[in-house]
Every structure is written in structure tokens, then in C-alpha cells.
N, C-alpha and C. Protein backbone atom coordinates (compact mmCIF):
# COMPACT_ATOMS: atom_id res chain seq x y z
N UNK A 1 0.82 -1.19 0.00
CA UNK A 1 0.00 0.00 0.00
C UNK A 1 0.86 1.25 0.00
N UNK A 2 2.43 1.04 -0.18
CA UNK A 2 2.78 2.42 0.59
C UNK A 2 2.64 3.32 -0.66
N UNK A 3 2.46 4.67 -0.77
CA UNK A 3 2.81 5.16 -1.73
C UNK A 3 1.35 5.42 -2.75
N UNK A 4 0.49 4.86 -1.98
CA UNK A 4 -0.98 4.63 -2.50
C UNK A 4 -1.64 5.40 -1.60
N UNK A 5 -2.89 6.17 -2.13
CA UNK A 5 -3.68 6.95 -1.23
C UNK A 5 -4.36 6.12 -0.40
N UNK A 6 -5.17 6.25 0.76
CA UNK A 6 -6.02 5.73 1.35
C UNK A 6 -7.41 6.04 1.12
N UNK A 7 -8.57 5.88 1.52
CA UNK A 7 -9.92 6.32 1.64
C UNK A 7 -9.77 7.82 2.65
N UNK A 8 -8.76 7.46 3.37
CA UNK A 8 -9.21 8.33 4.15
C UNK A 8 -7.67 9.96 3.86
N UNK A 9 -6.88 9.32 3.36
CA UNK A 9 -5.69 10.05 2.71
C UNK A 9 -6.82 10.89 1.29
N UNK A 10 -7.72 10.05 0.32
CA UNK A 10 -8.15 10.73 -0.42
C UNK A 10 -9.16 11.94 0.05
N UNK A 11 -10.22 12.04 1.32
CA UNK A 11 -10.64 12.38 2.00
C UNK A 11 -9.97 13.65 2.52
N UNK A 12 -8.73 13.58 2.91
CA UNK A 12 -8.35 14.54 3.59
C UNK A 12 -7.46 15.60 2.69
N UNK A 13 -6.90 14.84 1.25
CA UNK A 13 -6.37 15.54 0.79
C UNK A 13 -7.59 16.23 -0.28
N UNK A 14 -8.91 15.65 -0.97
CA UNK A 14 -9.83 16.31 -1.12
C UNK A 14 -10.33 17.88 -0.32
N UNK A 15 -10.42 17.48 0.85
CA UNK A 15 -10.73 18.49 1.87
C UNK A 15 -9.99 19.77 1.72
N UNK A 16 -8.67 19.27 1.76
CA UNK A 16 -7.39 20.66 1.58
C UNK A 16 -7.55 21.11 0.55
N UNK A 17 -7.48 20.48 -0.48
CA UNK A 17 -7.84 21.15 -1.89
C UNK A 17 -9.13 21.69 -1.91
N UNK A 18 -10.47 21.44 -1.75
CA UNK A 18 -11.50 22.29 -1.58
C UNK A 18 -11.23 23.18 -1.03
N UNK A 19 -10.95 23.28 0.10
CA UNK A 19 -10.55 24.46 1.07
C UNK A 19 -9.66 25.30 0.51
N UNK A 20 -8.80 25.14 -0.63
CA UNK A 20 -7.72 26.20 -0.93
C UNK A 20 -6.38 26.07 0.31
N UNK A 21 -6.12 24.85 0.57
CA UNK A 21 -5.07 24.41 1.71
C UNK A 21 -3.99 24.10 1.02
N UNK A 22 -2.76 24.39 1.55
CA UNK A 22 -1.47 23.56 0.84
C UNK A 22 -1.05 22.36 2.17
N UNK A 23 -0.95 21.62 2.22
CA UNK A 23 -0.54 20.57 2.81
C UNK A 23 0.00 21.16 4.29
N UNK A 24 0.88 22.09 3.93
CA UNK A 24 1.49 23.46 5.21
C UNK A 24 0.33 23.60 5.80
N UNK A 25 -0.39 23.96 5.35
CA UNK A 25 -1.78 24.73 5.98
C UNK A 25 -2.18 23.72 6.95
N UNK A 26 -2.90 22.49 6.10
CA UNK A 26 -3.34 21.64 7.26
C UNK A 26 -2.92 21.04 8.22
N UNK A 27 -1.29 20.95 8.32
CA UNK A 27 -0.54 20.33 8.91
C UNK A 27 -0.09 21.19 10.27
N UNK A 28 -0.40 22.52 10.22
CA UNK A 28 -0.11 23.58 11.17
C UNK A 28 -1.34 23.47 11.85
N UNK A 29 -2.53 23.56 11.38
CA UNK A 29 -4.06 23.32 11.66
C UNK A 29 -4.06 22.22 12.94
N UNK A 30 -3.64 21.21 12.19
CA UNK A 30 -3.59 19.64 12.85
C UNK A 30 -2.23 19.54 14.07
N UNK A 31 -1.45 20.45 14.02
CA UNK A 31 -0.19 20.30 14.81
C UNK A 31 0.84 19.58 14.77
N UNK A 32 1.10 19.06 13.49
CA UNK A 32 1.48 18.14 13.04
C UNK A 32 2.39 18.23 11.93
N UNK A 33 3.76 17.31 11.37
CA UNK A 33 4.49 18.00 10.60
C UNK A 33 3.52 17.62 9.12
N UNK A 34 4.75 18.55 8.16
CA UNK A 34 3.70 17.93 7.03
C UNK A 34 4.40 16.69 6.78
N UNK A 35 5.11 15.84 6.59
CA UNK A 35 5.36 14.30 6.88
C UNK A 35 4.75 13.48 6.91
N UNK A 36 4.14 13.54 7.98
CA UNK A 36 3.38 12.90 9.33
C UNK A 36 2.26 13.01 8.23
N UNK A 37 1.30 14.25 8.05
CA UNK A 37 0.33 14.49 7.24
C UNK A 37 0.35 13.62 5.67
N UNK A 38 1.63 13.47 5.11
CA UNK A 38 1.51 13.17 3.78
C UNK A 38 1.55 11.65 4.17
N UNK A 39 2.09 11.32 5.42
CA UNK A 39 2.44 9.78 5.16
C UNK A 39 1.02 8.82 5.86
N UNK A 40 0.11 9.47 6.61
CA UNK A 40 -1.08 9.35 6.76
C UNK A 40 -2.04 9.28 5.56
N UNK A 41 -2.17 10.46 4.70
CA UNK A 41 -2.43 10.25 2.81
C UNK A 41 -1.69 9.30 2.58
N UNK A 42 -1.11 8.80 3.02
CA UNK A 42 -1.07 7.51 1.86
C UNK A 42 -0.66 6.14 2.34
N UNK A 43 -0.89 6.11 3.45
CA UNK A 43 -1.12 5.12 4.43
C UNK A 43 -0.04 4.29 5.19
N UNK A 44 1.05 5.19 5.45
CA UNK A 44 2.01 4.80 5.93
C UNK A 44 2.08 5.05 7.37
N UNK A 45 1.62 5.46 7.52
CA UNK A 45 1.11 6.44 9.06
C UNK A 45 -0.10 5.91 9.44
N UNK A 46 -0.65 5.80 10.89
CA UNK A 46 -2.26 5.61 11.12
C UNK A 46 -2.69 6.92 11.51
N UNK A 47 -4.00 7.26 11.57
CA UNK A 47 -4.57 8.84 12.33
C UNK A 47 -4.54 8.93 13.58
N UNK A 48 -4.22 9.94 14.01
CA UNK A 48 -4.32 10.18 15.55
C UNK A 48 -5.60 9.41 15.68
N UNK A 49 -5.91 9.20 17.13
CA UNK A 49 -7.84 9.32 17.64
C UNK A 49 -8.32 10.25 17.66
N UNK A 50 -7.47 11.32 17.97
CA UNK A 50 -8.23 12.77 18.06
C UNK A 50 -8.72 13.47 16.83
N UNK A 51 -8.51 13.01 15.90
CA UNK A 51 -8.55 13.29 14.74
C UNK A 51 -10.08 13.15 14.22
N UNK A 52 -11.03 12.25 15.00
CA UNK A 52 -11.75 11.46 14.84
C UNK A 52 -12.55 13.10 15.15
N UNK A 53 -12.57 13.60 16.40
CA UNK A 53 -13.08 15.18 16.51
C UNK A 53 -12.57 16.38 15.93
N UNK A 54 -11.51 15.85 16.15
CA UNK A 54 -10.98 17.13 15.50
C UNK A 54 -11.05 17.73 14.34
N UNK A 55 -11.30 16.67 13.36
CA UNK A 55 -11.05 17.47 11.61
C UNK A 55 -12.66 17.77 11.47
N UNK A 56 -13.85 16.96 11.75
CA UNK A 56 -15.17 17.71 11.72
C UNK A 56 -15.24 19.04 12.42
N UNK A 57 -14.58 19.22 13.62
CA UNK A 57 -14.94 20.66 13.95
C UNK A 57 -14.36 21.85 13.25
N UNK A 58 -12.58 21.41 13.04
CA UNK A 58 -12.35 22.27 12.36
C UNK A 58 -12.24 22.62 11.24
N UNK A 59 -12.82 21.39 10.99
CA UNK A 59 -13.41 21.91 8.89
C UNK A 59 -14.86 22.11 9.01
N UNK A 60 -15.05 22.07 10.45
CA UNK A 60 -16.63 22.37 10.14
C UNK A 60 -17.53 21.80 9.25
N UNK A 61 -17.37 20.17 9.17
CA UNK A 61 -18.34 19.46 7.83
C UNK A 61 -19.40 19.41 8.42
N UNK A 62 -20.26 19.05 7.29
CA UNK A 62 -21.61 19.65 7.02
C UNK A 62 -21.43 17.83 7.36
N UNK A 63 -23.17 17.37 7.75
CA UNK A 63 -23.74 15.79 7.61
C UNK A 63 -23.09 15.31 6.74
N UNK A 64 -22.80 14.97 5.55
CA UNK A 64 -22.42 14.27 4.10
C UNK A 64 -21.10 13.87 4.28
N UNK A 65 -20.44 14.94 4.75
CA UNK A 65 -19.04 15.07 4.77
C UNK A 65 -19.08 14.35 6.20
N UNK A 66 -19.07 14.66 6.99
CA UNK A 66 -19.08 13.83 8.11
C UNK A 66 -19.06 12.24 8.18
N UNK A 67 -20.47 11.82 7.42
CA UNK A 67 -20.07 10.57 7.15
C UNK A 67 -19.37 9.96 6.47
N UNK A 68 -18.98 11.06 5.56
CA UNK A 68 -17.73 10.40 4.30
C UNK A 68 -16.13 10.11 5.04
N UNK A 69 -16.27 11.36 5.74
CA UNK A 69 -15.06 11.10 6.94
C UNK A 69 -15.09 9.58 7.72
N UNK A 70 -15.95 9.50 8.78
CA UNK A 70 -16.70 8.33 9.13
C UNK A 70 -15.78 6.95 8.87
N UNK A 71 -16.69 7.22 7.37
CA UNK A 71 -16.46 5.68 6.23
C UNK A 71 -15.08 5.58 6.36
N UNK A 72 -14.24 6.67 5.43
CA UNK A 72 -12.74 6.99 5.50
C UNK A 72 -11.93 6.21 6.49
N UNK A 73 -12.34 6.76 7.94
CA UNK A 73 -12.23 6.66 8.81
C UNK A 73 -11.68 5.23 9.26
N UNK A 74 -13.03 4.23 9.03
CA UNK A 74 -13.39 2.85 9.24
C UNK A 74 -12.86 2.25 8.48
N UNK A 75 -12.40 2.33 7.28
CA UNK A 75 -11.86 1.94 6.08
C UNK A 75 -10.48 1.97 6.42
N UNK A 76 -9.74 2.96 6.71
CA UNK A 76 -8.25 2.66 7.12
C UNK A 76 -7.62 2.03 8.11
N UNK A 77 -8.70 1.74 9.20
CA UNK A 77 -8.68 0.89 10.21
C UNK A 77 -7.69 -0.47 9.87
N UNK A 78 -6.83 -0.86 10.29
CA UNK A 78 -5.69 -2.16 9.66
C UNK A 78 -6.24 -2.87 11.12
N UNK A 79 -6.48 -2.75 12.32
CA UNK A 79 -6.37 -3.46 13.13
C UNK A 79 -7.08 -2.66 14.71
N UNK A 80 -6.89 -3.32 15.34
CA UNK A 80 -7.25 -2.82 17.06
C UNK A 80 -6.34 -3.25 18.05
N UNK A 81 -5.83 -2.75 18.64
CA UNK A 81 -4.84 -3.12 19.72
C UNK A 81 -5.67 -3.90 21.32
N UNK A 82 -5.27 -4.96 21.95
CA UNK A 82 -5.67 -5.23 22.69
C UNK A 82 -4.61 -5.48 23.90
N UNK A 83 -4.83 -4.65 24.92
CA UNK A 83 -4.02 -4.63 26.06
C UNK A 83 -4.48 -5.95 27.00
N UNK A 84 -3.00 -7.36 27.23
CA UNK A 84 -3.14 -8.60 28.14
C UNK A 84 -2.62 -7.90 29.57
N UNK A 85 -2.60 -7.15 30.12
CA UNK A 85 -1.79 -6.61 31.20
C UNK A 85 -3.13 -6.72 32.36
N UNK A 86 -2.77 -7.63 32.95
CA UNK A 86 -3.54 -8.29 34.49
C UNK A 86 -4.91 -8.87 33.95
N UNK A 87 -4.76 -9.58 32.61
CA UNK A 87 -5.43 -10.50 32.25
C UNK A 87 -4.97 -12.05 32.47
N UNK A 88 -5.98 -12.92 33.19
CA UNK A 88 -5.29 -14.76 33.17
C UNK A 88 -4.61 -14.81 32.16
N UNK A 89 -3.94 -16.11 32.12
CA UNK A 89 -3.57 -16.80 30.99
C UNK A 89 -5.08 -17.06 29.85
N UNK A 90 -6.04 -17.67 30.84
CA UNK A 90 -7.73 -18.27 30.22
C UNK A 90 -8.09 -17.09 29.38
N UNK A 91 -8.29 -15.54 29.95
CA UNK A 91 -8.87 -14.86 29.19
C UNK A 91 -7.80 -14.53 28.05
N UNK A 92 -6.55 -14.54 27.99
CA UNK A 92 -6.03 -14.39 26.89
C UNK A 92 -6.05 -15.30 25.62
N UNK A 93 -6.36 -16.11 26.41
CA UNK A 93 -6.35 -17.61 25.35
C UNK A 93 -7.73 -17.30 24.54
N UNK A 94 -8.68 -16.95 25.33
CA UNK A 94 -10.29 -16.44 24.97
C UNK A 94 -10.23 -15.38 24.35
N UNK A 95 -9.39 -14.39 24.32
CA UNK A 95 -9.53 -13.44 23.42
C UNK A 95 -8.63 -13.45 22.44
N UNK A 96 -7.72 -14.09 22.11
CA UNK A 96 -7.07 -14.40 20.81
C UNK A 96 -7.56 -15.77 19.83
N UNK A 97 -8.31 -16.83 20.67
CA UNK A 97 -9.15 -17.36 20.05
C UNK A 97 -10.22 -16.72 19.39
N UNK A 98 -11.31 -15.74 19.70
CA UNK A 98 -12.18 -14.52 19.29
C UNK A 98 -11.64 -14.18 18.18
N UNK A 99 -11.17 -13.45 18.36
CA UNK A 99 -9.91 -12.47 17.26
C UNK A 99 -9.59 -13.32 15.84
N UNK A 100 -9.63 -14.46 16.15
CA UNK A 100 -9.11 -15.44 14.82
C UNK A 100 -10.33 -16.11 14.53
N UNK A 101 -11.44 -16.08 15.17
CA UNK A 101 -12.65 -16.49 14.60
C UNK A 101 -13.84 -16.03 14.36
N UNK A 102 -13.43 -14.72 14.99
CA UNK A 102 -14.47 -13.93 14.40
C UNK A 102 -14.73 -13.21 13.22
N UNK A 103 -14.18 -13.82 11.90
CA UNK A 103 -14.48 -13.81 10.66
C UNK A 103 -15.11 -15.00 9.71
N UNK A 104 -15.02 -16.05 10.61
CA UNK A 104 -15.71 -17.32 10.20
C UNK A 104 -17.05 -17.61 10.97
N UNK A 105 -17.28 -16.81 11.90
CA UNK A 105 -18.75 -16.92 12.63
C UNK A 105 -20.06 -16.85 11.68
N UNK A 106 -21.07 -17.56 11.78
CA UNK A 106 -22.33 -17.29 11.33
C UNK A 106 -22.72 -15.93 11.33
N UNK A 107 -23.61 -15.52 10.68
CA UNK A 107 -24.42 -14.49 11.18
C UNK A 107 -25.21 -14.38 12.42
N UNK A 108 -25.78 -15.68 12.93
CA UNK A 108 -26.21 -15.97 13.69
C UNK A 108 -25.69 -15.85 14.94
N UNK A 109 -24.47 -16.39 15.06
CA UNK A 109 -23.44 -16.52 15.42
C UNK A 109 -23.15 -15.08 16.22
N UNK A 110 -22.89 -14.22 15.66
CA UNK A 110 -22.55 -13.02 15.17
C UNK A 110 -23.49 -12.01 16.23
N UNK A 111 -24.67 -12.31 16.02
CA UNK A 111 -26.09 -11.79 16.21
C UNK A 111 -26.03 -12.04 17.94
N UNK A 112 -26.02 -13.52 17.98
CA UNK A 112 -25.85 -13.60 19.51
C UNK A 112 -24.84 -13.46 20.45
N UNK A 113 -24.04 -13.03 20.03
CA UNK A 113 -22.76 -12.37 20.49
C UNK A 113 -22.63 -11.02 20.85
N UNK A 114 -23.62 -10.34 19.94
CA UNK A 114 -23.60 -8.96 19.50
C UNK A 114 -24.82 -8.69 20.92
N UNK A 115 -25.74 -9.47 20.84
CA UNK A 115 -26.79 -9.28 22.06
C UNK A 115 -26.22 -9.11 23.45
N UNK A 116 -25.17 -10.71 23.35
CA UNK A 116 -25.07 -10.90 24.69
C UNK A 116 -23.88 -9.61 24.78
N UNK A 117 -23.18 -9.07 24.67
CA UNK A 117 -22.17 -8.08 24.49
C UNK A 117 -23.29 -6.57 25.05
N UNK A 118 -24.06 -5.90 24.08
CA UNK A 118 -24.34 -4.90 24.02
C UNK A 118 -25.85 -5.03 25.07
């Protein structure tokens, strides 16, 4: 992927260009070098979390854009980190078992998991 835009690299570099931004711009905006900024466009980098508030407020998107961010967002997602620190041995075993099978689950499957969880 390196060297390739992301969903969410196209997203943000869309944004700057609507806006009349040079890469400088948003990267001072964001606090951030422009580096950091270009290597995020194109997916070498992951996004802050804060980012997640931060670029709707201060681009001020409208609904549309928001969810396009969103999508972006969810789309560049590579993974989730899970902290074992004063977890058993059992629950670790239980949650890396999860992790590797929860792409082969039923829907069903899926459904009652999702219940008993939420």
C-alpha cells in the first residue's frame, strides 16, 4: 500500500484542496508535521484518535461530509490493539481465540454475540 492513497488520505487531501489548503496549511491546523500528514495520505502512518473530533470541527463538515469522513475513517482501520496486562492466561487464550474467529462466525453466530455483548 505504501505510496498509495487511502480512503481516508483521499478524504483529507480532497478536503485541503477544496478548502484552498497547501498541505502546510493543514498540517499547522492539525499540529502536526507535514510528513506525518503526507504519510497518513497515503497510508504509511495511522490517524491520531483525536482526529476522529478534530477534523469535523475544524473543517466544520456539514452531515455528508461527516459521514464520508466516518467511512474513511473505518476503512483505514488495519487493526485494534488489545491490552493482556492483568489479564489470566484463560482470558487471553479467549480473546485471541475470538480475534481469529471472528471472521468465520455465522451471522447468527454473530447476532448472539452482539446481544449478549451490548
Amino acid at each position: 500500500m505504501a505510496g498509495e492513497l487511502t480512503s481516508l488520505g483521499k478524504f483529507l487531501r480532497k478536503l485541503r484542496i477544496d478548502r484552498g489548503e497547501l498541505l502546510r496549511t493543514m498540517s499547522s491546523k492539525l499540529g502536526i508535521s507535514m510528513s506525518f500528514l503526507s504519510s497518513v495520505e497515503n497510508g504509511k502512518k495511522s490517524m491520531p484518535s483525536d482526529w476522529v473530533v478534530k477534523i469535523p470541527d475544524l473543517y466544520n463538515l456539514d452531515d455528508t461530509q461527516k459521514m464520508e469522513f466516518d467511512t474513511a475513517v473505518a476503512e483505514s482501520e488495519k487493526g485494534i490493539g488489545v491490552k493482556f496486562e492483568g489479564l489470566s492466561e484463560d482470558k487471553k487464550k479467549i480473546s485471541v481465540a475470538f480475534a481469529r474467529k471472528i471472521q468465520t462466525l455465522s451471522p447468527e453466530a454473530r447476532d448472539a454475540i452482539q446481544q449478549y455483548l451490548f
